[in-house]
N, C-alpha and C. Protein backbone atom coordinates (compact mmCIF):
# COMPACT_ATOMS: atom_id res chain seq x y z
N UNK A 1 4.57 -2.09 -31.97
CA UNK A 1 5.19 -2.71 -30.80
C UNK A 1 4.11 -3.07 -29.78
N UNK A 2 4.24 -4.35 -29.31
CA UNK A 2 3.09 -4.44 -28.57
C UNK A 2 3.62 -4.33 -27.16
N UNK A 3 2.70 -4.53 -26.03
CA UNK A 3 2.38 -3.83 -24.92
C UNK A 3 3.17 -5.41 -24.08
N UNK A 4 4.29 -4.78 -22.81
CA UNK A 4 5.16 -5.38 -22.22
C UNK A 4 4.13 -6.11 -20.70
N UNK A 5 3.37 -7.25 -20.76
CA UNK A 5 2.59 -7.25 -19.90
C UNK A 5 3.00 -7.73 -18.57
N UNK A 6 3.69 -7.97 -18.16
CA UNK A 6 4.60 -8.12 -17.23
C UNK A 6 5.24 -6.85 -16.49
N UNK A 7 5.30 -7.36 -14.80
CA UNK A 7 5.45 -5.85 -14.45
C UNK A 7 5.61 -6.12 -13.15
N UNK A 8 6.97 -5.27 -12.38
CA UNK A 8 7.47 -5.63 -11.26
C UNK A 8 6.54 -5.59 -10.21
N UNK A 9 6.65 -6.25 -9.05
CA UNK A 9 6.34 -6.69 -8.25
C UNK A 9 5.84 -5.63 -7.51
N UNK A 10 7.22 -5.39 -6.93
CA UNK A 10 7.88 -4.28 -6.11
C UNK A 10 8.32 -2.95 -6.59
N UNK A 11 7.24 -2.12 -6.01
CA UNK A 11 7.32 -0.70 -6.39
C UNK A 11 7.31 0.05 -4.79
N UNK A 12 8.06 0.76 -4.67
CA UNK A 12 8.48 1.25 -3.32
C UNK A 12 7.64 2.70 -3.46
N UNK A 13 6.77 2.86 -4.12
CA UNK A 13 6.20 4.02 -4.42
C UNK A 13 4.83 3.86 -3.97
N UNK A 14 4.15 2.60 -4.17
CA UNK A 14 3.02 2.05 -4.75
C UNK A 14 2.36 1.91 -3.09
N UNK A 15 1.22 2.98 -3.20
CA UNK A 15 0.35 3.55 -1.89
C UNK A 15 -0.52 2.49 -2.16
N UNK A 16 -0.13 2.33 -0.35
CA UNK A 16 -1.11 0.89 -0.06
C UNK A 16 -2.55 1.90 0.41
N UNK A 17 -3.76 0.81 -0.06
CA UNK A 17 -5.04 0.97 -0.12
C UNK A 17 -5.37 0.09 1.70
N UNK A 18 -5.87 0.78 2.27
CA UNK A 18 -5.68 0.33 3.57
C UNK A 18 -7.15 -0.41 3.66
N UNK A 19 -8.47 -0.09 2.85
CA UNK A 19 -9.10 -0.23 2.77
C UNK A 19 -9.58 -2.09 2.50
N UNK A 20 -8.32 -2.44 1.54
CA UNK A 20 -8.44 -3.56 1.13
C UNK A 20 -7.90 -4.95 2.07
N UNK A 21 -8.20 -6.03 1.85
CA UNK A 21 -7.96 -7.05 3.25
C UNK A 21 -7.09 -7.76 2.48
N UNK A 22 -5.69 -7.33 1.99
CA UNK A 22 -4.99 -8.21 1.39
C UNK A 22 -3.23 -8.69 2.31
N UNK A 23 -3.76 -9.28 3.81
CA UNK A 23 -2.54 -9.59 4.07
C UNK A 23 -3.13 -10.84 4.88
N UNK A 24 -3.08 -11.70 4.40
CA UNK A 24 -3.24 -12.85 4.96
C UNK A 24 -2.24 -13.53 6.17
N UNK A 25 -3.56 -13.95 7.44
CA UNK A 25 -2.41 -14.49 8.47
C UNK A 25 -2.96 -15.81 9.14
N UNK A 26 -3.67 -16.34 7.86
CA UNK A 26 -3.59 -17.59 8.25
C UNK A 26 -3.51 -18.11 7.11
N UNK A 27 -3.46 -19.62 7.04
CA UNK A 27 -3.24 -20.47 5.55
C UNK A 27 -4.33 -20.73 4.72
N UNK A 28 -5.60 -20.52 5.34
CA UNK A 28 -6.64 -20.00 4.40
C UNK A 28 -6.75 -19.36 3.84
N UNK A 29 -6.65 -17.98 4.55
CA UNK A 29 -6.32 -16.19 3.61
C UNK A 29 -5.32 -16.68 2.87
N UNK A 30 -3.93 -16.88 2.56
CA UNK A 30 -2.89 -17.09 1.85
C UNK A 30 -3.55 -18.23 0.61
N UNK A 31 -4.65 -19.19 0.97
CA UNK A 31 -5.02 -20.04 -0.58
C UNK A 31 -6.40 -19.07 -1.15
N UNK A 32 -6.62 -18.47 0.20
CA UNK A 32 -8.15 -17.42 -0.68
C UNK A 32 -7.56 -16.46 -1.49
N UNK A 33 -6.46 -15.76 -0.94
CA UNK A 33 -5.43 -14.53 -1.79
C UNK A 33 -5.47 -15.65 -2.85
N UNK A 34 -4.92 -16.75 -3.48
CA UNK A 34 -4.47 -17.21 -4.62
C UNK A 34 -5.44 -17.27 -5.64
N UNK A 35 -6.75 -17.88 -4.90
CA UNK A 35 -8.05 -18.28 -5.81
C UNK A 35 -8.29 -16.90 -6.03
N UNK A 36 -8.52 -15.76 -5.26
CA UNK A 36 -9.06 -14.52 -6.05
C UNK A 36 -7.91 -14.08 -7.15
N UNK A 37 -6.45 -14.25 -6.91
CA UNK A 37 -5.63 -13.98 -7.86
C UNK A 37 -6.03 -14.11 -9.78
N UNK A 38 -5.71 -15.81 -8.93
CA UNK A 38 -6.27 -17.22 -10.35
C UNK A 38 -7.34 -16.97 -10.89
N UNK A 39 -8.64 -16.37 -10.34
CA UNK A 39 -9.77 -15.84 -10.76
C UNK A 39 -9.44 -14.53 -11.56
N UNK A 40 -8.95 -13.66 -11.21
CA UNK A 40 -8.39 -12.63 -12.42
C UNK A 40 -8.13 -12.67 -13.32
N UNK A 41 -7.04 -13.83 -12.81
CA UNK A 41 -6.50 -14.36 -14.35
C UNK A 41 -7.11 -14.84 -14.98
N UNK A 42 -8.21 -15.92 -14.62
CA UNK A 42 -9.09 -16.20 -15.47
C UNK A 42 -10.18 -15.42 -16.78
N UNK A 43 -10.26 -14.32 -15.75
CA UNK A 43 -11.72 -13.52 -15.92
C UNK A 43 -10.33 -12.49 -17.48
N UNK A 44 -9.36 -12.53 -17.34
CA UNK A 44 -8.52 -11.84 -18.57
C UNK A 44 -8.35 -12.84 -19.54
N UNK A 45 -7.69 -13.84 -19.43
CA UNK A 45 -8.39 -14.77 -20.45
C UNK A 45 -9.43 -15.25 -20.91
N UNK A 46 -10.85 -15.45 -20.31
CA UNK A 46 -11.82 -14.96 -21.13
C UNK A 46 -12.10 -13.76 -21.67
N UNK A 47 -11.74 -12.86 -21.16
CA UNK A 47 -12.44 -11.62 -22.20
C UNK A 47 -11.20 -11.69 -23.17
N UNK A 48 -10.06 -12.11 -23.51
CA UNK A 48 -9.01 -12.25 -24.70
C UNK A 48 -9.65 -13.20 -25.27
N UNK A 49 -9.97 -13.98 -24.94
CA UNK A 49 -11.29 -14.78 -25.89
C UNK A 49 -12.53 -14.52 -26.51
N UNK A 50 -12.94 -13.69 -25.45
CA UNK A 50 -14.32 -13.35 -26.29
C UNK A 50 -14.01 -12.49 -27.07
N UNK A 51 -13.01 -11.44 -27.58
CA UNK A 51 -12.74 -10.82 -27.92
C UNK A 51 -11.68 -11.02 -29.19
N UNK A 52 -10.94 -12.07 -29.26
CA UNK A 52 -10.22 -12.74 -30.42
C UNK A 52 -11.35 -13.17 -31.64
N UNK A 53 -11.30 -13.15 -32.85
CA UNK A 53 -11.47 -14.00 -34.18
C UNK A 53 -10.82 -15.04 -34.67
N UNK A 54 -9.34 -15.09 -34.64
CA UNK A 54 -8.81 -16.16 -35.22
C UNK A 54 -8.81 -17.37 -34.63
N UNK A 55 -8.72 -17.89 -35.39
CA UNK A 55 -9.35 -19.87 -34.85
C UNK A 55 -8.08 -20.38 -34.25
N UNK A 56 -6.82 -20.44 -34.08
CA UNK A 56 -5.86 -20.44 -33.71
C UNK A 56 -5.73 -19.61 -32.35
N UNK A 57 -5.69 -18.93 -32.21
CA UNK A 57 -5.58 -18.03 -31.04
C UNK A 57 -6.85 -18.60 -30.12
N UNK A 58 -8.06 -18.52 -30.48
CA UNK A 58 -9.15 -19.35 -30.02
C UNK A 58 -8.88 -20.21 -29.40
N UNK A 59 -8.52 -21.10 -29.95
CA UNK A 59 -7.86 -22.64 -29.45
C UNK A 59 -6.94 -22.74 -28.29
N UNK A 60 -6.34 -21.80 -28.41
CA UNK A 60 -5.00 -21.07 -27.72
C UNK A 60 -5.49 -21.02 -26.36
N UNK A 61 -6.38 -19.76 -26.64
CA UNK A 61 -6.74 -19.21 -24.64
C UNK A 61 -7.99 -20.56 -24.62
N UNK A 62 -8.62 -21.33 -25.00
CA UNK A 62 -9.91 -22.02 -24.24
C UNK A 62 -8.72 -22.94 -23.42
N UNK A 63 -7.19 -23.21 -24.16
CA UNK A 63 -6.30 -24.49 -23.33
C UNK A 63 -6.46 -23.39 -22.22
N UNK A 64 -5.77 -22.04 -22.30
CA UNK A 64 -5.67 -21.55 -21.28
C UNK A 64 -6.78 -21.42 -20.25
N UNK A 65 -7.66 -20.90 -20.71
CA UNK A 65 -8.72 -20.96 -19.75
C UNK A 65 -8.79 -22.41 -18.95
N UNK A 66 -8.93 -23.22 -19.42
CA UNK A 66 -9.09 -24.95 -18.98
C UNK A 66 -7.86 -25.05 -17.91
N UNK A 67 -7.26 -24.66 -18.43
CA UNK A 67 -5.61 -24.58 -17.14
C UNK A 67 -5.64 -24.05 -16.18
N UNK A 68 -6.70 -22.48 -16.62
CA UNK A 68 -6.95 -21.62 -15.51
C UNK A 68 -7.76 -22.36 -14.37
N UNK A 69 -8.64 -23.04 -14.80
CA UNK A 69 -9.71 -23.52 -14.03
C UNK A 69 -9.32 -24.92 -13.22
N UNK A 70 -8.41 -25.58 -14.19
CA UNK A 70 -7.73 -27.17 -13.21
C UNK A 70 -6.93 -26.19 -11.68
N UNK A 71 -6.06 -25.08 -12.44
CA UNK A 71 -5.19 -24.83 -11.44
C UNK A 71 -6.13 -24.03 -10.10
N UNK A 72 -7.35 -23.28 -10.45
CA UNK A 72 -7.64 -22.71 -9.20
C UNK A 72 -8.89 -24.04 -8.45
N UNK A 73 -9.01 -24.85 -8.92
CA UNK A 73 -9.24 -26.53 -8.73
C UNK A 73 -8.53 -26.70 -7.52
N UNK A 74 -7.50 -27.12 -7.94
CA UNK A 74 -6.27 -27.26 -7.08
C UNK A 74 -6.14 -26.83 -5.33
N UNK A 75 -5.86 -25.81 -5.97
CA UNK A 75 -5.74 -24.37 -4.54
C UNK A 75 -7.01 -24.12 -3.69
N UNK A 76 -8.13 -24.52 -4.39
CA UNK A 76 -9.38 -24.05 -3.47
C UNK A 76 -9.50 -26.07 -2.94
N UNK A 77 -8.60 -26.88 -3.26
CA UNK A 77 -8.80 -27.93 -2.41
C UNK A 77 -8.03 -27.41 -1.26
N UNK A 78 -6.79 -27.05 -1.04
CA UNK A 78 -5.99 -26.58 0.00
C UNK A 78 -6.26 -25.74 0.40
N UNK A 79 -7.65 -24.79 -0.34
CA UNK A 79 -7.97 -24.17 0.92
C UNK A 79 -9.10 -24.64 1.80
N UNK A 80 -9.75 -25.73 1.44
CA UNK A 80 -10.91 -26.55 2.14
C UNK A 80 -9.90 -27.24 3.16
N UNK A 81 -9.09 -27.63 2.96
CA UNK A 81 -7.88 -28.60 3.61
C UNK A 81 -7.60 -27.44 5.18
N UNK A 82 -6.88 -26.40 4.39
CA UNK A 82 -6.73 -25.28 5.92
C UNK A 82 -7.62 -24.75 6.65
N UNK A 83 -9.02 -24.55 5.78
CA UNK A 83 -9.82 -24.21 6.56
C UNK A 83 -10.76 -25.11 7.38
N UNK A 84 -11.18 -26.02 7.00
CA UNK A 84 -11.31 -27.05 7.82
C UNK A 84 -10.04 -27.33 8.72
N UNK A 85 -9.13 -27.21 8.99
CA UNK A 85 -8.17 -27.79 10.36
C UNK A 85 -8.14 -26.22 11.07
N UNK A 86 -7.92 -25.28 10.23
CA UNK A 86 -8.43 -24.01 11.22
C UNK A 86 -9.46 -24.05 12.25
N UNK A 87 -10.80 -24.30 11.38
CA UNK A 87 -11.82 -24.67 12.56
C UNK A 87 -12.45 -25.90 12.96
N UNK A 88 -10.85 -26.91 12.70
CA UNK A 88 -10.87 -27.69 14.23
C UNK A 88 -10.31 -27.12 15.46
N UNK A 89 -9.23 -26.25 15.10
CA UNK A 89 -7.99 -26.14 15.74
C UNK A 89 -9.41 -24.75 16.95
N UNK A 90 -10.03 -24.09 16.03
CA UNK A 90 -10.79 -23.36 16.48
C UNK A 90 -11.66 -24.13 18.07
N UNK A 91 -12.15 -25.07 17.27
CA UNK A 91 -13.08 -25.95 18.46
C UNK A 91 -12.22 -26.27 19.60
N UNK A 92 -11.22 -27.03 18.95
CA UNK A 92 -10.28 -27.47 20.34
C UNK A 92 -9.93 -26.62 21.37
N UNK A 93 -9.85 -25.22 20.73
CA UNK A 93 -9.22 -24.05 21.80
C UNK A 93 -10.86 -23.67 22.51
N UNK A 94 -11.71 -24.26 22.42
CA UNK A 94 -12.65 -24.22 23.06
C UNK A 94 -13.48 -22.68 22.42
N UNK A 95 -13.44 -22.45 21.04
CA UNK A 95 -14.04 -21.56 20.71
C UNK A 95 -13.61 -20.17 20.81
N UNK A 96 -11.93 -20.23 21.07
CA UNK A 96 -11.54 -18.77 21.30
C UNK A 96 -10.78 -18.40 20.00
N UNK A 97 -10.67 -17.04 19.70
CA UNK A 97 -9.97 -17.08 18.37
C UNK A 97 -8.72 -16.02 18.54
N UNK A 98 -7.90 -16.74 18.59
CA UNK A 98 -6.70 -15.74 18.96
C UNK A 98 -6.01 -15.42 17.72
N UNK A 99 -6.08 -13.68 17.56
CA UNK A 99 -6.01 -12.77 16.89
C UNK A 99 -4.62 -12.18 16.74
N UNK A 100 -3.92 -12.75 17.85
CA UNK A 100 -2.21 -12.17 17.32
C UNK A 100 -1.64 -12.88 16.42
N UNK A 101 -1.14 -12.07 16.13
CA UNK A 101 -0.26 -11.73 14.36
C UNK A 101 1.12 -12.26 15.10
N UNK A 102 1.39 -13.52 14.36
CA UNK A 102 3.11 -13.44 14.50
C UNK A 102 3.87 -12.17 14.52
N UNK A 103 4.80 -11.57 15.36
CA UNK A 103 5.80 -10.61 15.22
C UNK A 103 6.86 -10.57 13.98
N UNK A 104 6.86 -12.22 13.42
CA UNK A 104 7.82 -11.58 12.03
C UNK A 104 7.04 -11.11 11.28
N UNK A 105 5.36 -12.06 10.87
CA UNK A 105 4.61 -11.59 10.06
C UNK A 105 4.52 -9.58 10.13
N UNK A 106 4.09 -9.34 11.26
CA UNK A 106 4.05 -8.33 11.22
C UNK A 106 4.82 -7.17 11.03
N UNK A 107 6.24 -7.64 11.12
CA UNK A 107 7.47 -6.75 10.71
C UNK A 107 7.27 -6.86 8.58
N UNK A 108 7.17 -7.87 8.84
CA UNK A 108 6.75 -8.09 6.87
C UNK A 108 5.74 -7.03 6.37
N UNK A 109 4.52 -7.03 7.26
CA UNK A 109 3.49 -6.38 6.77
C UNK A 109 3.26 -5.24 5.78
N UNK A 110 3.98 -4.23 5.70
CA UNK A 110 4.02 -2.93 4.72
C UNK A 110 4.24 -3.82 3.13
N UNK A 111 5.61 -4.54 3.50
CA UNK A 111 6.13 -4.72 2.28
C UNK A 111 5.63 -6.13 1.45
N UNK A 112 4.88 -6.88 2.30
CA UNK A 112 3.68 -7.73 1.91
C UNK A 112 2.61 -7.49 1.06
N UNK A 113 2.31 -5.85 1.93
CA UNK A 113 0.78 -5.36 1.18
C UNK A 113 1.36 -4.49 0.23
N UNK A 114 2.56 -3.97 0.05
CA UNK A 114 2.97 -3.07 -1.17
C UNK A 114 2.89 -4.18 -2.33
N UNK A 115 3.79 -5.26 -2.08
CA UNK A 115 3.66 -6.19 -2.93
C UNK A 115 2.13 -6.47 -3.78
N UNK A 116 1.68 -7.15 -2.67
CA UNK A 116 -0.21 -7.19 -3.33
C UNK A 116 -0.36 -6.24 -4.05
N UNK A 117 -1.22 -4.81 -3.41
CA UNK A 117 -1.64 -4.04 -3.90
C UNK A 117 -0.69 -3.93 -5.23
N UNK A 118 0.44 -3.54 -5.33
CA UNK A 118 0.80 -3.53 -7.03
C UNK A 118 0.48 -4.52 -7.54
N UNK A 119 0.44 -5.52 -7.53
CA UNK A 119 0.06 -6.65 -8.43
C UNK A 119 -1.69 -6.73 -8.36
N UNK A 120 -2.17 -6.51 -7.81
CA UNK A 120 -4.06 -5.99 -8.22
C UNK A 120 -4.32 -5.05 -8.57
N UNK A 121 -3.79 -3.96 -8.42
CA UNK A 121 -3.52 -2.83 -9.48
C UNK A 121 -3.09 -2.94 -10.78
N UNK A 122 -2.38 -3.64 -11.35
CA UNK A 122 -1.95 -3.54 -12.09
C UNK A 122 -2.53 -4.67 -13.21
N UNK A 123 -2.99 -5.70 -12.17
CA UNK A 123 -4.09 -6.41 -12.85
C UNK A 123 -5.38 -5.93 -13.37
N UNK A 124 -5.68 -5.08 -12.62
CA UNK A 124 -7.09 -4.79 -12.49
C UNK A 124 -6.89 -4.16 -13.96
N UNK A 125 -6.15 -3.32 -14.05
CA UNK A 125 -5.66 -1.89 -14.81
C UNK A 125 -5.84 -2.45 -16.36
N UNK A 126 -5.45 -4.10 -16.32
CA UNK A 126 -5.33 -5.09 -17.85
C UNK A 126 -6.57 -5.42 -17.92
N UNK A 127 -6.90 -5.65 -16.67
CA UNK A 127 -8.73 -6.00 -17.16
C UNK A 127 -9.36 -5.35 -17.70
N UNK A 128 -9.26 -4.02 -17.04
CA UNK A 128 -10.56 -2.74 -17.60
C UNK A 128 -10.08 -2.40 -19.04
N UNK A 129 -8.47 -2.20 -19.11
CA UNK A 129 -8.35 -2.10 -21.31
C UNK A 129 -8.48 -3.45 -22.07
N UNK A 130 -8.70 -4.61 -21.10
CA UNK A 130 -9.02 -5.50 -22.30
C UNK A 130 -10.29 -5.53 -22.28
N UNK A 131 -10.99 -5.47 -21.01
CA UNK A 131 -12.83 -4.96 -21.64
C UNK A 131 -13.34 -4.04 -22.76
N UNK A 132 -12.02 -3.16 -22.66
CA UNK A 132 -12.43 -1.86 -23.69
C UNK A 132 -11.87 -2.26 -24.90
N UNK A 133 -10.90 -2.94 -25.05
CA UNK A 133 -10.66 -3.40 -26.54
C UNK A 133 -11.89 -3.91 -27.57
N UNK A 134 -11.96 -3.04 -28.66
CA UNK A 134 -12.23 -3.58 -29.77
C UNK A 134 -11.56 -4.37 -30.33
N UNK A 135 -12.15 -6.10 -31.25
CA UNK A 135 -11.76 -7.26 -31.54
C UNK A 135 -10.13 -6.53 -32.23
N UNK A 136 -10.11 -5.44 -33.19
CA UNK A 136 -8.77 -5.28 -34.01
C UNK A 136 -8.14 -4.40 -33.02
N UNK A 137 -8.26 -4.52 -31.82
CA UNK A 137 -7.10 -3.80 -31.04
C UNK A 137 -7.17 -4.69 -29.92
N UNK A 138 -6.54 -5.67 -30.11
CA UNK A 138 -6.05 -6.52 -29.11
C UNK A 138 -4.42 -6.61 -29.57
N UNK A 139 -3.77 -6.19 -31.07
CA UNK A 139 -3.17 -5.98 -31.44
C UNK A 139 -1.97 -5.10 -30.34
N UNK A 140 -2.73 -4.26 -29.44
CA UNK A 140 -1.81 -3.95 -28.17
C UNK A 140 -1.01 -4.33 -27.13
N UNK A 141 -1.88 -5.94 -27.48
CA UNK A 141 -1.05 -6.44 -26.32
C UNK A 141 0.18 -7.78 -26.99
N UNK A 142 -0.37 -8.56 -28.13
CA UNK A 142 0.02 -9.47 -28.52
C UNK A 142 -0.49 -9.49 -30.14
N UNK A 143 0.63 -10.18 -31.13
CA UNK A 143 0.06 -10.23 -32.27
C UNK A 143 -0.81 -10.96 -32.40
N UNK A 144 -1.94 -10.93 -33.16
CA UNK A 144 -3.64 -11.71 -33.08
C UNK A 144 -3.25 -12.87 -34.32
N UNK A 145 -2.35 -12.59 -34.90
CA UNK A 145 -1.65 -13.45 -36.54
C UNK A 145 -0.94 -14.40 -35.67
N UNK A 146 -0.28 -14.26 -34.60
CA UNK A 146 0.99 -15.21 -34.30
C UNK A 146 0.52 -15.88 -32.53
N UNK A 147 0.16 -17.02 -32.83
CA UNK A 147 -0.45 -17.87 -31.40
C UNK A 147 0.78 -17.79 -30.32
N UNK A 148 1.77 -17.47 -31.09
CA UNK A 148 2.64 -17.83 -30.20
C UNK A 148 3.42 -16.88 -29.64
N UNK A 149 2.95 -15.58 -29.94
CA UNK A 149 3.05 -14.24 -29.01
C UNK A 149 2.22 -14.67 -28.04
N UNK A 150 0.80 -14.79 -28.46
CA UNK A 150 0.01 -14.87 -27.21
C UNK A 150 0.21 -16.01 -26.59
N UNK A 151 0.69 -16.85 -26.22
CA UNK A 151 1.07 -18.02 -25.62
C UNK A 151 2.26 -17.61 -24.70
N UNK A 152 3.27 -16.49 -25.16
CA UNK A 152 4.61 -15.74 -24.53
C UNK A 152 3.60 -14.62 -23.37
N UNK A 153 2.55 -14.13 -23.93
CA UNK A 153 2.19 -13.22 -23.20
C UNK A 153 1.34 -13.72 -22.11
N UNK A 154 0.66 -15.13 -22.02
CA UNK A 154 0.32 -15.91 -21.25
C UNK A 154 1.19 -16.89 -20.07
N UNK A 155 2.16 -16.54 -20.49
CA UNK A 155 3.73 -17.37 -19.62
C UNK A 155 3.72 -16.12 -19.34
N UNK A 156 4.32 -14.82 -19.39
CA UNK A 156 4.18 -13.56 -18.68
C UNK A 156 3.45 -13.37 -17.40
N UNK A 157 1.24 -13.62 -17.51
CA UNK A 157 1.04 -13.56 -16.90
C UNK A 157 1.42 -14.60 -15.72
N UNK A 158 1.49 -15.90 -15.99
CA UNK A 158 1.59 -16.48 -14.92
C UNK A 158 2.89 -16.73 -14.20
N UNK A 159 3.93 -16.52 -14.88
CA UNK A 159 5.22 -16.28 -14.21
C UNK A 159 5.39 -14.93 -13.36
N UNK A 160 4.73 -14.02 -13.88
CA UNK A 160 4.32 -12.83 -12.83
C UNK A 160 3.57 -13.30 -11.50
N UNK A 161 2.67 -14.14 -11.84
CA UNK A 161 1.64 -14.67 -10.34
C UNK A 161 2.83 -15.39 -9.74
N UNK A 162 3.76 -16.28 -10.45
CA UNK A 162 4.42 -17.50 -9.70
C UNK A 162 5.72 -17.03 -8.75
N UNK A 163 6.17 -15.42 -9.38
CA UNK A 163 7.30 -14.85 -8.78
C UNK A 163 6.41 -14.10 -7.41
N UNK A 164 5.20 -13.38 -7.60
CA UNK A 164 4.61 -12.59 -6.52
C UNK A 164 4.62 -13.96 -5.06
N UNK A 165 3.67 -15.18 -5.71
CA UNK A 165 4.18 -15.90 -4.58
C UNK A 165 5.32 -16.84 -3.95
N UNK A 166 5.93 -16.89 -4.32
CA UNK A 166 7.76 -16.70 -4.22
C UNK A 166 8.13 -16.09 -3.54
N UNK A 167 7.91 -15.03 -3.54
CA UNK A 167 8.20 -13.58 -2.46
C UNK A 167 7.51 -13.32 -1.89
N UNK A 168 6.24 -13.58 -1.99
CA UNK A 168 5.36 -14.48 -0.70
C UNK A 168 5.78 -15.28 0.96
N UNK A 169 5.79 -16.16 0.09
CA UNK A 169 6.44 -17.47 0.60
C UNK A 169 7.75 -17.02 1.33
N UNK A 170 8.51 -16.45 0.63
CA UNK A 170 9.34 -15.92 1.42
C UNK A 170 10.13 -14.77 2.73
N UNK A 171 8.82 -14.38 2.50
CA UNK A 171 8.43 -12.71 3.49
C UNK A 171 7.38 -13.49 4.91
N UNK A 172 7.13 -14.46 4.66
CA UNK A 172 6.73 -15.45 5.97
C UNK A 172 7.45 -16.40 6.27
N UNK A 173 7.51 -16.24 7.55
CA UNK A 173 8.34 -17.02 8.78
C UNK A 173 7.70 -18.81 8.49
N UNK A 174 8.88 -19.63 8.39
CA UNK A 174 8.52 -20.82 8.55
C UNK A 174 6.73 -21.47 9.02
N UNK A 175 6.45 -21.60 8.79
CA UNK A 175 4.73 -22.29 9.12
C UNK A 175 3.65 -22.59 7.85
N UNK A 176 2.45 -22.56 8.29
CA UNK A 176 1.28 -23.07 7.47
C UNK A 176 1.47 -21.79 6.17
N UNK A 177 1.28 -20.70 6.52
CA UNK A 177 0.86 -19.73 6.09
C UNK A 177 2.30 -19.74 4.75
N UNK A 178 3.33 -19.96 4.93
CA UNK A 178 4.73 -19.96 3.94
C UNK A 178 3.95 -20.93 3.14
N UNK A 179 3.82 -22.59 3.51
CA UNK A 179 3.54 -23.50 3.21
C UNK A 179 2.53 -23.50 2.13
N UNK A 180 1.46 -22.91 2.57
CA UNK A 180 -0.11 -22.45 1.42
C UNK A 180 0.76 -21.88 0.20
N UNK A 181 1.50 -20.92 0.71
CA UNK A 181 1.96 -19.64 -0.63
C UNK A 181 3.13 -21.23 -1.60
N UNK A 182 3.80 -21.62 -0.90
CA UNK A 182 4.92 -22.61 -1.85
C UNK A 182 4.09 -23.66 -2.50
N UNK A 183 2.80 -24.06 -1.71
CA UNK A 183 1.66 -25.29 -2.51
C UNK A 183 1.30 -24.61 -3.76
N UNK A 184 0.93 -23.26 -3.91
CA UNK A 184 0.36 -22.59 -4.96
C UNK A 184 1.06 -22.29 -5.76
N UNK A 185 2.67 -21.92 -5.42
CA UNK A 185 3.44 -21.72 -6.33
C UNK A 185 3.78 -23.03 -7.17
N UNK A 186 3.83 -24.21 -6.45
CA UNK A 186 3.65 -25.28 -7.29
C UNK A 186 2.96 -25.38 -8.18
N UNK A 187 1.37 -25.53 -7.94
CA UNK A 187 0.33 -25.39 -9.02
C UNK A 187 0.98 -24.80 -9.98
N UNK A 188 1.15 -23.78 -10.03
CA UNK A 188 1.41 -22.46 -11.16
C UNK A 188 2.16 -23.18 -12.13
N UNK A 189 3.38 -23.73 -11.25
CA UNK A 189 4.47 -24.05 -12.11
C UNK A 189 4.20 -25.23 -12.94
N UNK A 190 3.23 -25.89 -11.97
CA UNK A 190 2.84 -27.35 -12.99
C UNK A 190 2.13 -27.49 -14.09
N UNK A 191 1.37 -26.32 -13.54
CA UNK A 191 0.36 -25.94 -14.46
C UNK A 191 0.93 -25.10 -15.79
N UNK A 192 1.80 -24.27 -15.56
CA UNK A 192 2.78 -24.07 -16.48
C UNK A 192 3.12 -25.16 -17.43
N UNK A 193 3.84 -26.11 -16.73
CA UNK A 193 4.57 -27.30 -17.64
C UNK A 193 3.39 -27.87 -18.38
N UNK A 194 2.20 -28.19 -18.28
CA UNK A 194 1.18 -28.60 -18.32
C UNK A 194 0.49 -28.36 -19.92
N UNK A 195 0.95 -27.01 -19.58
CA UNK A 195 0.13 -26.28 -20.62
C UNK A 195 1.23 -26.24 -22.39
N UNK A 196 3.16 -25.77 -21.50
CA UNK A 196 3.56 -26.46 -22.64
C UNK A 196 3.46 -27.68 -23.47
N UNK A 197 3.18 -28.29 -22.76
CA UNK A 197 3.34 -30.42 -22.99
C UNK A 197 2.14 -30.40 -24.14
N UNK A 198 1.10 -29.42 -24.16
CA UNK A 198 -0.26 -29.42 -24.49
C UNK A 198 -0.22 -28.25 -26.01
N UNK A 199 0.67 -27.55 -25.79
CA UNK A 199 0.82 -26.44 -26.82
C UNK A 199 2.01 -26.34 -27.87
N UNK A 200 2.02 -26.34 -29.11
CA UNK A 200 2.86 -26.50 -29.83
C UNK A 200 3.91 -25.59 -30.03
């Protein structure tokens, strides 16, 4: 039986790391949160690559990888886009940088960063056993015979990224910062369709 890679969001258990800077409150942080996401994901589909033999499966993650890389393409344009009008918006205010936190944002906040933190945890957690996999135990996560487990377990990961920002998007109050999280959830999804249109 292989390994269920998909995995809720929301864990009401799941001790936030205070240490870490994962609550974005502007629309930059919200496309930088995505690119470091998309970069994870990336960095797990290559090592399922370097780590596969069969020529089929091969074929499989390099589409993926290539998808990985159009889609965080994408998102790091929108974040050149926000961050550049950030620091116009910066200049215009004559160089002051005002540091208050919307009041809804901040009523969100716990259950924002519970969110994150489980989902980089739990990422992280796939990275370090697929580093440790030996080539005949990748068999844990997906059958290495059938492309099209691993192709199911690759819609997993990214329908997991596409629901986290969803509930994103939705735990922020109308503005830029919602806006970044629903642009990215686009990507995902297109990039999704993208990849079926491309895969048999």
């Amino acid at each position: 039986m292989t390994k269920n890679i998909a995995f809720n969001i929301v864990n009401d258990n799941t001790t936030i790391d205070e240490n870490r800077h994962y609550f974005p409150v502007t629309a930059s942080e919200a496309y930088n949160l995505g690119l470091s996401m998309e970069k994870m994901l990336g960095e797990i589909y290559n090592s399922l690559e370097n780590n596969c033999q069969g020529t089929d499966l091969k074929e499989l993650l390099k589409k993926l990888v290539k998808q990985n890389e159009k889609d965080v393409v994408e998102i790091y344009e929108g974040f050149e886009y926000a961050l550049n009008s950030e620091i116009g918006e910066f200049y215009r205010a004559g160089g002051v940088v005002d540091e208050t936190i919307d009041p809804e944002i901040e009523q969100s906040k716990l259950l924002i960063m519970r969110n994150l933190e489980n989902f980089f945890r739990k990422t992280e957690k796939i990275q370090e056993e697929i580093q440790d996999l030996e080539n005949n135990s990748l068999e844990a996560y997906f059958n290495t015979k059938n492309s099209n487990e691993a192709y199911k377990a690759s819609e997993d990961f990214r329908n997991t990224s596409i629901e986290l920002y969803e509930r994103l998007a939705k735990l922020y109050p109308e503005g830029l910062i919602r806006d970044a999280f629903e642009h990215i959830t686009q990507v995902m999804v297109n990039g999704g369709k993208n990849l079926a249109k491309h895969i048999s």
